[in-house]
Protein backbone atom coordinates (compact mmCIF):
# COMPACT_ATOMS: atom_id res chain seq x y z
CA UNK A 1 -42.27 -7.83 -28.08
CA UNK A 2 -44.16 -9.61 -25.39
CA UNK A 3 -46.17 -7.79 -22.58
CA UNK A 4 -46.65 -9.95 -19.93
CA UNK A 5 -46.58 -9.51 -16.06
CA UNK A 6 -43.17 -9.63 -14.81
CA UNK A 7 -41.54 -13.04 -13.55
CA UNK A 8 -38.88 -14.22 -11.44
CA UNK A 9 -37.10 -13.46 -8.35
CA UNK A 10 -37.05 -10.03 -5.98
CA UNK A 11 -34.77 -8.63 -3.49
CA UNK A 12 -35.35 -9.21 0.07
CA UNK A 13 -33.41 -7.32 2.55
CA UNK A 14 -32.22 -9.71 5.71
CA UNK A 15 -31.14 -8.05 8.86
CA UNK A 16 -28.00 -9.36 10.36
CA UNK A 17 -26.23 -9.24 13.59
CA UNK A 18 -22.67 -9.13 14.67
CA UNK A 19 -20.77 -9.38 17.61
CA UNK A 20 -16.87 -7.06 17.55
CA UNK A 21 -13.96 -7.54 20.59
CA UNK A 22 -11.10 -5.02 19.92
CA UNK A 23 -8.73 -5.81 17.56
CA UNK A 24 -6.72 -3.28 19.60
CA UNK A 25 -7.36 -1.03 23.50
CA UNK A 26 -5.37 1.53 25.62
CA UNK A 27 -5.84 3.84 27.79
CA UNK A 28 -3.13 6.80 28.52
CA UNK A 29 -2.24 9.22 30.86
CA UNK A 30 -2.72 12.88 31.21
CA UNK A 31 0.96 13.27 32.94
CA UNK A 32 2.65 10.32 32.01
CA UNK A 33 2.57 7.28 29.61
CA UNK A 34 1.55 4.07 30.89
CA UNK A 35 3.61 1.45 30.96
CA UNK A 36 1.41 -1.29 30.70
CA UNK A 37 -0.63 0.13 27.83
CA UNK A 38 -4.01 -1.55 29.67
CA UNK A 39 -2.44 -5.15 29.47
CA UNK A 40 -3.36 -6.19 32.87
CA UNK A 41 -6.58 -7.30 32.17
CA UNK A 42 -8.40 -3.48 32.71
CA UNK A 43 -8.67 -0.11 31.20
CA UNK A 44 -8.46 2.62 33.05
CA UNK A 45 -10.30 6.33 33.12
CA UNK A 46 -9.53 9.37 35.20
CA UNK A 47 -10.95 12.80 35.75
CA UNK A 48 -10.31 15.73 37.46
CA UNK A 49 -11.83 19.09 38.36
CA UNK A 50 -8.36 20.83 39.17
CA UNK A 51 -7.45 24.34 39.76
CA UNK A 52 -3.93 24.99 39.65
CA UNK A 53 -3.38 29.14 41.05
CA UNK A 54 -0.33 30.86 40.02
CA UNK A 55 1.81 32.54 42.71
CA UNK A 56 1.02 36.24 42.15
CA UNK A 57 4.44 37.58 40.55
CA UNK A 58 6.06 40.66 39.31
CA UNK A 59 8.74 40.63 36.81
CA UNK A 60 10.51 43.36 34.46
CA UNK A 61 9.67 43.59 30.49
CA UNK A 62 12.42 44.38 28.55
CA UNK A 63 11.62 46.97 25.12
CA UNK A 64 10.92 43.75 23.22
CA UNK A 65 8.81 40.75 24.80
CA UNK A 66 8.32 38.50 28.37
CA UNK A 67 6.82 35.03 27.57
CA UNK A 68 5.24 32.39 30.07
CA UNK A 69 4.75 29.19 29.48
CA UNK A 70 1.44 27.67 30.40
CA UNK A 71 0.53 23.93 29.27
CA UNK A 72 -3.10 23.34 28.82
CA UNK A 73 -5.49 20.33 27.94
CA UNK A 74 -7.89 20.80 25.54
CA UNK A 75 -10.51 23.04 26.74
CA UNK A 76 -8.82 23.73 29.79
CA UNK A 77 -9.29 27.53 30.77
CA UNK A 78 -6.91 30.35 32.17
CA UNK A 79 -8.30 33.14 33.90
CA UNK A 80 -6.15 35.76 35.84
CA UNK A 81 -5.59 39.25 35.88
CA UNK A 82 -2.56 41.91 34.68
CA UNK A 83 -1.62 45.09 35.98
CA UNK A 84 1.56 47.49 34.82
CA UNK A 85 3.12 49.11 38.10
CA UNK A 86 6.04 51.08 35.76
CA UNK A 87 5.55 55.10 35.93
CA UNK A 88 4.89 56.80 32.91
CA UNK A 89 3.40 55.42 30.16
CA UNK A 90 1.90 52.04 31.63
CA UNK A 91 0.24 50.33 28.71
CA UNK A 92 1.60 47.40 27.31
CA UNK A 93 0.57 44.80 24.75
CA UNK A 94 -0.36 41.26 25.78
CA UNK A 95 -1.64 38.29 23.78
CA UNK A 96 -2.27 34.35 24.51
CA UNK A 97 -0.54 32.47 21.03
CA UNK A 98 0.19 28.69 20.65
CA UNK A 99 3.65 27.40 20.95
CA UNK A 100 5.12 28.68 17.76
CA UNK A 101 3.67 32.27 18.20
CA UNK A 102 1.90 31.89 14.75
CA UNK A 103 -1.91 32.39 16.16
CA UNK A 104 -3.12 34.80 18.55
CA UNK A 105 -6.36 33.29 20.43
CA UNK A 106 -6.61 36.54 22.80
CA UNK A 107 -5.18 39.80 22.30
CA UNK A 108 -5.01 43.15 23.82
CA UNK A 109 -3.60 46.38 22.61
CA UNK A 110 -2.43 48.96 24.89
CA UNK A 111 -3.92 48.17 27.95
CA UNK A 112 -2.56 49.16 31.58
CA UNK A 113 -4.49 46.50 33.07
CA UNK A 114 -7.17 43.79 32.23
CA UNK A 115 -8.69 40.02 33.27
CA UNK A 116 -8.31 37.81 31.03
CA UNK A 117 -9.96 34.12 30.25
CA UNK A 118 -9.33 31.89 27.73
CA UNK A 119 -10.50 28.27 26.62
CA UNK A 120 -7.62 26.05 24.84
CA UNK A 121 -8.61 24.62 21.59
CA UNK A 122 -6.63 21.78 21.81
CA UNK A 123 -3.85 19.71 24.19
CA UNK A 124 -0.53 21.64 24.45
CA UNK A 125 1.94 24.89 25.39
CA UNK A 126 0.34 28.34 25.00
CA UNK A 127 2.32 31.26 25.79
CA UNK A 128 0.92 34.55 27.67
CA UNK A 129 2.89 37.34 26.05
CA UNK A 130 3.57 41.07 27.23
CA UNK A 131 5.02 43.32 24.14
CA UNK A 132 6.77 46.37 25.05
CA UNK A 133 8.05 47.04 21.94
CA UNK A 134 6.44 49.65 20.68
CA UNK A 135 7.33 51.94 24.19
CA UNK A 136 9.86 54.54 24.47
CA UNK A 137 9.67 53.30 28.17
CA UNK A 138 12.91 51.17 28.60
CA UNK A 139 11.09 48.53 30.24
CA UNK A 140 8.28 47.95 32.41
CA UNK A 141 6.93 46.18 35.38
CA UNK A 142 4.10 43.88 35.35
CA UNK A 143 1.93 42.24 38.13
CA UNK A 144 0.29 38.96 37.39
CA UNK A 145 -1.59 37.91 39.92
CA UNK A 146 -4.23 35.40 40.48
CA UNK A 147 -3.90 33.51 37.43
CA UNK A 148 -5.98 30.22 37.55
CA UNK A 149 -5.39 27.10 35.30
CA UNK A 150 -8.89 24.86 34.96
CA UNK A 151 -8.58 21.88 33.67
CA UNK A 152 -12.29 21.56 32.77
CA UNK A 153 -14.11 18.81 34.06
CA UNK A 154 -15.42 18.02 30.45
CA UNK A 155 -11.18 17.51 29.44
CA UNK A 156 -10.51 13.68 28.85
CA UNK A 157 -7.53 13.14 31.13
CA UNK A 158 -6.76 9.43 30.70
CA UNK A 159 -9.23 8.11 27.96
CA UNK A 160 -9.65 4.38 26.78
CA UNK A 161 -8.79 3.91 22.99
CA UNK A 162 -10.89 0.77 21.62
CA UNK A 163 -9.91 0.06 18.02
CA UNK A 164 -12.43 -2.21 15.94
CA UNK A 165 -12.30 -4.40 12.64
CA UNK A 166 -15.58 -3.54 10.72
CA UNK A 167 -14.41 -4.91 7.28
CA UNK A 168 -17.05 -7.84 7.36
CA UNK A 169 -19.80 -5.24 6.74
CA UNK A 170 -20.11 -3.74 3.66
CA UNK A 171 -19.68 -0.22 3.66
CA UNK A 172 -22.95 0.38 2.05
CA UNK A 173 -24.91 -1.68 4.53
CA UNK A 174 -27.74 0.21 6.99
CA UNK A 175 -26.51 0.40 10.23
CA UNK A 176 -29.81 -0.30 12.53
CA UNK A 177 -28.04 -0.06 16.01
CA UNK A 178 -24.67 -0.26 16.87
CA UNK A 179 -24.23 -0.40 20.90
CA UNK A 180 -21.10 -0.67 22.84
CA UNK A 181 -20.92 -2.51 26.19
CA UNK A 182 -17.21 -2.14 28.59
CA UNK A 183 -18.21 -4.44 31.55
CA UNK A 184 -17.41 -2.67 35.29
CA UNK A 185 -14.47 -4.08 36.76
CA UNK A 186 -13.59 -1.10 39.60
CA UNK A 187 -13.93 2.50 40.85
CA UNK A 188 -11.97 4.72 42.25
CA UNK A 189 -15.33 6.56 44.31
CA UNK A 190 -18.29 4.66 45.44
CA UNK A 191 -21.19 7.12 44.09
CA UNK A 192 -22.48 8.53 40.25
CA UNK A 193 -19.58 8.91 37.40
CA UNK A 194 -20.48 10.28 33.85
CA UNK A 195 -18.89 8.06 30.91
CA UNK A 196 -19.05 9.57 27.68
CA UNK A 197 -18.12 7.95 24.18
CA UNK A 198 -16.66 9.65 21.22
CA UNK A 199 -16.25 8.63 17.55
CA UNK A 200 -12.02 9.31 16.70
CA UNK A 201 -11.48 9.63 13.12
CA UNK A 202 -7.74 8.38 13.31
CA UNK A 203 -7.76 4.59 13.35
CA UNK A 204 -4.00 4.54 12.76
CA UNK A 205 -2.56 4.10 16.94
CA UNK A 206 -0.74 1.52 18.26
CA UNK A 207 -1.87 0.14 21.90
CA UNK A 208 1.63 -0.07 22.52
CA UNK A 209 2.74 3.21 22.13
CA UNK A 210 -0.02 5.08 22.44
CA UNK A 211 0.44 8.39 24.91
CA UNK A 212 -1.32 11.70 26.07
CA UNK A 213 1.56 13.22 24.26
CA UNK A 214 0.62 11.71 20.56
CA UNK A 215 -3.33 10.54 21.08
CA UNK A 216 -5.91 11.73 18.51
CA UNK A 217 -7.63 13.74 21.18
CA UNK A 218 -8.11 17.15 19.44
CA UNK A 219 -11.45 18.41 18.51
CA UNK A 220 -10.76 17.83 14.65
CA UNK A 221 -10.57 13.99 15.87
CA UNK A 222 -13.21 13.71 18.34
CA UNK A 223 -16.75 13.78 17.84
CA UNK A 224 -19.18 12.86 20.92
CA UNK A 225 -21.65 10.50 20.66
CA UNK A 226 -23.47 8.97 23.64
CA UNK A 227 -23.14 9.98 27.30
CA UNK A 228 -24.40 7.33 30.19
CA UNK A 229 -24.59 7.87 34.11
CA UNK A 230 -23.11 5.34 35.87
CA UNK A 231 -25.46 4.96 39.40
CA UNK A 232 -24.10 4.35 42.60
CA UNK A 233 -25.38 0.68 42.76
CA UNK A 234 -23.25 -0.20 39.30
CA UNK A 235 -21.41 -3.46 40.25
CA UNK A 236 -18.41 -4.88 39.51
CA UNK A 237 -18.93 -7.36 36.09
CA UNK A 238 -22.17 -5.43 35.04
CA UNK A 239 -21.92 -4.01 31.65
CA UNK A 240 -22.82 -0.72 30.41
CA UNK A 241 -24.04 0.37 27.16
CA UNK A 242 -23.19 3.58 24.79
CA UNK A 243 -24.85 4.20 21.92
CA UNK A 244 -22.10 4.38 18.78
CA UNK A 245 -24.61 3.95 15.83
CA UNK A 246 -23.39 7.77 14.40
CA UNK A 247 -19.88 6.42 14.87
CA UNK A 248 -19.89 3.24 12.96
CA UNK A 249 -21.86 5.03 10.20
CA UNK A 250 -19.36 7.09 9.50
CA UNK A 251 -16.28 4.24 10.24
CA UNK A 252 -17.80 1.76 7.42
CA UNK A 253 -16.38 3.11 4.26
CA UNK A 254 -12.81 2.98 6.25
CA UNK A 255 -13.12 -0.30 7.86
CA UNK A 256 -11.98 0.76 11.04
CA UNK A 257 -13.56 2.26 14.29
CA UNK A 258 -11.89 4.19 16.56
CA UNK A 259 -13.79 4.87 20.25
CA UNK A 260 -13.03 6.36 22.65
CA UNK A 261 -14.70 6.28 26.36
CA UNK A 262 -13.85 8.48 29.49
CA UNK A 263 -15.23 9.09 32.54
CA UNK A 264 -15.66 12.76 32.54
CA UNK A 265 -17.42 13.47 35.56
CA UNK A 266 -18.47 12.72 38.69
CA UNK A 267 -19.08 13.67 42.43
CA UNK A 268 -15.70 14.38 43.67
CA UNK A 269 -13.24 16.44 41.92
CA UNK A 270 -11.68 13.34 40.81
CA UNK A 271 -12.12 9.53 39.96
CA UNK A 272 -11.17 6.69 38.72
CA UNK A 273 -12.94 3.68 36.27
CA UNK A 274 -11.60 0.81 35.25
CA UNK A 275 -13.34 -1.68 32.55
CA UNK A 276 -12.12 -4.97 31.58
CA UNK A 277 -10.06 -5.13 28.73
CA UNK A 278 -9.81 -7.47 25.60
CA UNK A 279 -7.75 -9.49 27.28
CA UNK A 280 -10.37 -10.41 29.67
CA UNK A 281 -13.16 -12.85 29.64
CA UNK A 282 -15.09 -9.71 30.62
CA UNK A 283 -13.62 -7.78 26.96
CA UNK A 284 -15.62 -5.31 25.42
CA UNK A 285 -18.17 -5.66 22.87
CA UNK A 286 -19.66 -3.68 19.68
CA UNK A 287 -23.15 -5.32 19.13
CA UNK A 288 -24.32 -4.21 15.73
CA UNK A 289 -27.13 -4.95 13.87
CA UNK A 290 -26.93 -4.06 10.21
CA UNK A 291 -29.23 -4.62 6.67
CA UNK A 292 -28.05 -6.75 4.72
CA UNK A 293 -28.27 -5.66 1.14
CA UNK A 294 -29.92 -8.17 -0.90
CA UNK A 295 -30.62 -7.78 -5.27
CA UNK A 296 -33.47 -9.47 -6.98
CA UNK A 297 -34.04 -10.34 -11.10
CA UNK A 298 -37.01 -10.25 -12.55
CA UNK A 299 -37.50 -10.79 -16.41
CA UNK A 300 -40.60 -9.97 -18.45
CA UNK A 301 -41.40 -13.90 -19.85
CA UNK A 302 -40.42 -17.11 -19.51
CA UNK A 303 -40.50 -17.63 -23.33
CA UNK A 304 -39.89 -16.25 -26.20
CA UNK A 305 -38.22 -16.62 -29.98
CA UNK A 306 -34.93 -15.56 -31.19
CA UNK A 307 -33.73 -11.82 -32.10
CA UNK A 308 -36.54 -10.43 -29.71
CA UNK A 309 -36.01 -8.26 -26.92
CA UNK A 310 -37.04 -8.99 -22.90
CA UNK A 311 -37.25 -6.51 -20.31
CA UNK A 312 -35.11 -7.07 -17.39
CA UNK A 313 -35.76 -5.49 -13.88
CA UNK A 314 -32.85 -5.40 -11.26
CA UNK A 315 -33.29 -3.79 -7.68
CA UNK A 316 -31.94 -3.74 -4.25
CA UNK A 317 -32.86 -4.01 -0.97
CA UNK A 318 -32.37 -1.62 0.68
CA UNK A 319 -32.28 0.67 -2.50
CA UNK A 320 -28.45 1.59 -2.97
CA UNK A 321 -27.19 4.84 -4.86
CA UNK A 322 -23.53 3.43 -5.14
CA UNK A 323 -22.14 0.14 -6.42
CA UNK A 324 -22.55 -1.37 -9.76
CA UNK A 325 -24.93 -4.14 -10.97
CA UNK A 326 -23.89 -6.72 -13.60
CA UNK A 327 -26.80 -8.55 -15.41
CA UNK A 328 -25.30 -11.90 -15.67
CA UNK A 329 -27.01 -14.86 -18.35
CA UNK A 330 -25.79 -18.84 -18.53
CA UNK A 331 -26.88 -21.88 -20.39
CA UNK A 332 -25.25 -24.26 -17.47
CA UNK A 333 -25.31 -22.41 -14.32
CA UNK A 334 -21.77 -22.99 -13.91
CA UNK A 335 -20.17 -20.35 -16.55
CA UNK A 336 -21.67 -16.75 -16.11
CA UNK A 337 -21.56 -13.84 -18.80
CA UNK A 338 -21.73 -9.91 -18.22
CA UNK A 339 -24.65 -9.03 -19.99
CA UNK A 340 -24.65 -5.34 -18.95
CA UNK A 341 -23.43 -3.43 -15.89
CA UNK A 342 -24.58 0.12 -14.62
CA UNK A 343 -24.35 1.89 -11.46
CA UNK A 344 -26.43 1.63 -8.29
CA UNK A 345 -29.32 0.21 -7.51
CA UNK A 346 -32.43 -0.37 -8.86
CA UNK A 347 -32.69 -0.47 -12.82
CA UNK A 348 -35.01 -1.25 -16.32
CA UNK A 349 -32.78 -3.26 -18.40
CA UNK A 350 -34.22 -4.72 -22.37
CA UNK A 351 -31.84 -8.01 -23.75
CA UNK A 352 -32.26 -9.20 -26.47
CA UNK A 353 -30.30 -13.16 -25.42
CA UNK A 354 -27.36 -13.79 -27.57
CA UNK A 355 -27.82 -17.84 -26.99
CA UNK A 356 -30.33 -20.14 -27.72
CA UNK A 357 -32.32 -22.96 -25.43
CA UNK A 358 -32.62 -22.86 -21.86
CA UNK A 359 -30.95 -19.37 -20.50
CA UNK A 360 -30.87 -18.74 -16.76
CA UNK A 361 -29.95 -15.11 -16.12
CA UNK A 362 -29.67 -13.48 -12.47
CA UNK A 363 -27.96 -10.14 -11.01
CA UNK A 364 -25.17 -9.04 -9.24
CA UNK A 365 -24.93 -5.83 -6.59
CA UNK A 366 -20.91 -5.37 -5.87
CA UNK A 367 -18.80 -2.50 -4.04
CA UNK A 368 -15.43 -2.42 -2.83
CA UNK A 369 -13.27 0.16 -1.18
CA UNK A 370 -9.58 0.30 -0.02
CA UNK A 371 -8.82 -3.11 1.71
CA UNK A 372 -11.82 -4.91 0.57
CA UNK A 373 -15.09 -5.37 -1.42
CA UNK A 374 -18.50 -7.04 -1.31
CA UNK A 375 -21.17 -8.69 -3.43
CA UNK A 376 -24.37 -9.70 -3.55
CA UNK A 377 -26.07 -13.07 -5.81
CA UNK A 378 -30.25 -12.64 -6.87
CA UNK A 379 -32.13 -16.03 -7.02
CA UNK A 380 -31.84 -17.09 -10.34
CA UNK A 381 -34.38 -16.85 -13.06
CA UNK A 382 -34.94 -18.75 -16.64
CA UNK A 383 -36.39 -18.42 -20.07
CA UNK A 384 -36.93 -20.57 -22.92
CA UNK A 385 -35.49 -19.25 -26.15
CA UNK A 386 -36.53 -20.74 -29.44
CA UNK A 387 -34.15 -20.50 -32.14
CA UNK A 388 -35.58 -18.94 -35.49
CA UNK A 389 -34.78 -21.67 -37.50
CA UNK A 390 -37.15 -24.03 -35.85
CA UNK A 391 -39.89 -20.87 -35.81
CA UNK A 392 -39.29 -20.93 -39.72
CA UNK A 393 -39.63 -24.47 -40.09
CA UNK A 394 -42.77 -24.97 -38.53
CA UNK A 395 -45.31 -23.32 -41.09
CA UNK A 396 -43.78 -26.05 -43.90
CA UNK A 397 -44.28 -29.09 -40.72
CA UNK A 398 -47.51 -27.83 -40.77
CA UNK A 399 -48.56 -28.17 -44.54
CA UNK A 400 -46.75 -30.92 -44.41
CA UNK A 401 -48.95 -32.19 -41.99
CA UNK A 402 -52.44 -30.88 -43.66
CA UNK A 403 -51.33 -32.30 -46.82
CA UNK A 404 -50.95 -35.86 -45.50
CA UNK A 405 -54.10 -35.75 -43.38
CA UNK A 406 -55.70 -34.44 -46.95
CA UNK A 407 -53.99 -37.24 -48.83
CA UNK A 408 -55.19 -39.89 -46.55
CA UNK A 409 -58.43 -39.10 -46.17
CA UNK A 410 -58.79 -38.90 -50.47
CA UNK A 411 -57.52 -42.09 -50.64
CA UNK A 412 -59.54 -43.29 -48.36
CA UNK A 413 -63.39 -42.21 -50.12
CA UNK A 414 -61.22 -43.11 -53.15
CA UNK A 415 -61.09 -46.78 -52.14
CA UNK A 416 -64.58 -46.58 -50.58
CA UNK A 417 -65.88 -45.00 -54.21
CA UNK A 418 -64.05 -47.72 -55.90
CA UNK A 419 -65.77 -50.87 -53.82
CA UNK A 420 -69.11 -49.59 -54.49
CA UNK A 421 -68.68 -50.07 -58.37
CA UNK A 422 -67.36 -53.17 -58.38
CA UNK A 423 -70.46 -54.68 -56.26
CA UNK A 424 -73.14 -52.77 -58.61
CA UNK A 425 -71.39 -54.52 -62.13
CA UNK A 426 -71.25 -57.97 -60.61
CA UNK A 427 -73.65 -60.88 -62.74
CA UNK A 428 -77.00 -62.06 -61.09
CA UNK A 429 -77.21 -65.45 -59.53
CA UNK A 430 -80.56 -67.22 -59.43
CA UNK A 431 -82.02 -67.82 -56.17
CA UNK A 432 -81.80 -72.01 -55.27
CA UNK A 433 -85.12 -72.95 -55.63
CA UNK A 434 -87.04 -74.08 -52.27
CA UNK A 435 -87.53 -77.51 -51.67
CA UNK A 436 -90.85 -77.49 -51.71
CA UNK A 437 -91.47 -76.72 -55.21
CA UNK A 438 -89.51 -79.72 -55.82
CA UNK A 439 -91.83 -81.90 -54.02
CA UNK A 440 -94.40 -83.38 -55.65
CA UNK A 441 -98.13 -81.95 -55.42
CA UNK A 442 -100.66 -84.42 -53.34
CA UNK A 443 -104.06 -84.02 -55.09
């Protein structure tokens, strides 16, 4: 086993932007639908502070039950008062209960008379209900007088649905900002309007037959999420800006974001805004800015021999707790093998490489969700691997090689040993004698 630094390539997160237009807008009424679903190049918001007062009235309860019908938006109120004018025993039962008479929201038992004030949980009929059933009186009168409808000024009355495609981010990508810009077109008053945005978690309207009657507008749908005060000296092709990020947070693993923008308030009891619409050159915009999750391989050597193991260290960036990783390995680069896969993000991996040669091995981070999925490539890192036979070879190259280097230099003092002896047993020759000794001596 080698232990040596770790080598290779790391994850590096890169932060991305992207730039949305409606896939889809609307806006509806809070009386009735509109008819050109926000086509004409705008979107239009409405509020209204508006107190409708019921004509004081007195009418007979039978020995059973009177019902009135009161529609309500959501968290409109109803205050008013009751009083029982029959002789004799006067009290009476009365109760506020949705439509089907299922749930009572307010209730009294037994009451002669009482003010009353309730806050509607969501967009529909209530009905105000006086029992006299439990009575021996034959039936009774009631007064009901002063009752007041609010429709609160916090009650979206015509809202603008915005419907966006976020499938080109993965879900598991960090959402850094995420702001959404409608660009002024008109208003119905010249001074301060509040424009708040909420997060919708029904994606599934059409612009085109969207209504007050069948929008998502109940709290179960709605969450709020950024509130903005439009000033007095807002003009007309400006843009302003709500912050969404909660809202596409929780939109990613769907795909689909659902916003929705009113004006809610304001210094007359009512107002209009219009925006430009996606059909506009003025269309609204989701500017988000996102992480982009990156992986990075790292392997323990860039060598080693055959049958032994490496360690292998995957991560991401940022760190991710869902997907799965594949450890991938190639000999060409071109064909890629699943070495090993595991879930979520970072990880200590030990291969042993089933190939020999040059291996290249890298990582892969991958999710996917209904309607789409997403992966992520490391940089790609190599490592040598000998095969055993050569490892097993080499001892016998080198003996080989000592024995050769041995032989040659034995035969070489051999033939050295051999020269001398043949020049030590080789026969005398006589020196020439000198010329002068030949000359004859001069007396």
């Amino acid at each position: 086993m080698f232990v040596v630094l770790l080598m290779g390539s790391t994850s590096a997160s890169e932060v991305r932007t992207l730039t949305l237009v409606p896939v889809a807008d609307s806006f509806v009424s809070y009386s009735t639908p509109q008819g050109n679903f926000g086509k004409e190049l705008y979107l239009r918001t409405e509020y209204e502070k508006q107190e409708t007062v019921l004509n004081a009235t007195s009418f007979t309860v039978p020995p059973s039950s009177r019902f009135l019908n009161v529609y309500l938006p959501q968290n409109g109120r109803i205050t008013g008062s009751l009083e029982v004018t029959a002789g004799g025993n006067k009290d009476i039962n009365f109760a506020i209960t949705d439509s089907a008479q299922t749930t009572y929201y307010y209730q009294l038992n037994r009451v002669t008379a009482s003010n009353f004030s309730f806050v509607a949980p969501y967009t529909g009929n209530f009905y105000l209900v006086f029992d006299n059933s439990f009575s021996w009186i034959t039936s009774k009168t009631v007064s009901l007088s002063d009752v007041v409808l609010t429709m609160d000024s916090t009650v979206i009355f015509t809202p603008i649905f915005l419907l966006f495609d976020l499938s080109n981010i993965p879900p598991e990508a960090t959402i850094n900002t995420a702001n959404l810009s409608l660009s002024f077109k008109n208003a119905g008053v010249s001074l301060y309007h509040i424009v708040k945005s909420f997060g919708c978690s029904e994606s599934n309207w059409n612009e085109q037959a969207i209504t007050f009657e069948n929008a998502p507008l109940s709290q179960s749908f709605l969450t709020e999420s950024s509130s903005l005060n439009m000033s007095v000296g807002t003009s007309v092709g400006s843009r302003i800006y709500l912050d969404v990020k909660p809202d596409v947070v929780r939109s990613l693993p769907n795909g689909k974001l659902t916003e929705v923008v009113a004006v809610v308030d304001g210094e007359f009891p009512a107002g209009i805004v219009e925006f430009y619409s996606r059909e506009s050159e003025n269309a609204p915009k989701l500017e988000i800015s996102y992480t982009y999750v990156s992986t990075g391989c790292s392997l323990s050597s860039s060598f080693m021999i055959e049958g032994q193991n490496i360690a292998v260290n995957v991560t991401t960036n940022p760190s991710q707790p869902q997907g799965n990783i594949s450890i991938q390995c190639s000999t060409d680069q071109l064909e890629w093998f699943d070495m090993s896969q595991f879930q979520g993000g970072s990880s200590y991996y030990v291969w042993k490489p089933p190939m020999t040669g040059q291996v290249y091995v890298r990582s892969v981070w991958a999710v996917s969700w209904n309607g789409g999925s997403y992966q992520t490539l490391s940089s790609v890192s190599s490592i040598y691997v000998m095969p055993i036979s050569l490892v097993v070879s080499i001892p016998a190259a080198i003996i080989a090689v000592i024995v050769a280097v041995l032989g040659i230099r034995y035969w070489r003092k051999r033939r050295a040993h051999v020269k001398k002896n043949s020049n030590s047993q080789a026969p005398q020759i006589p020196p020439t004698p000198s010329t002068r000794n030949l000359s004859p001596q001069v007396r």
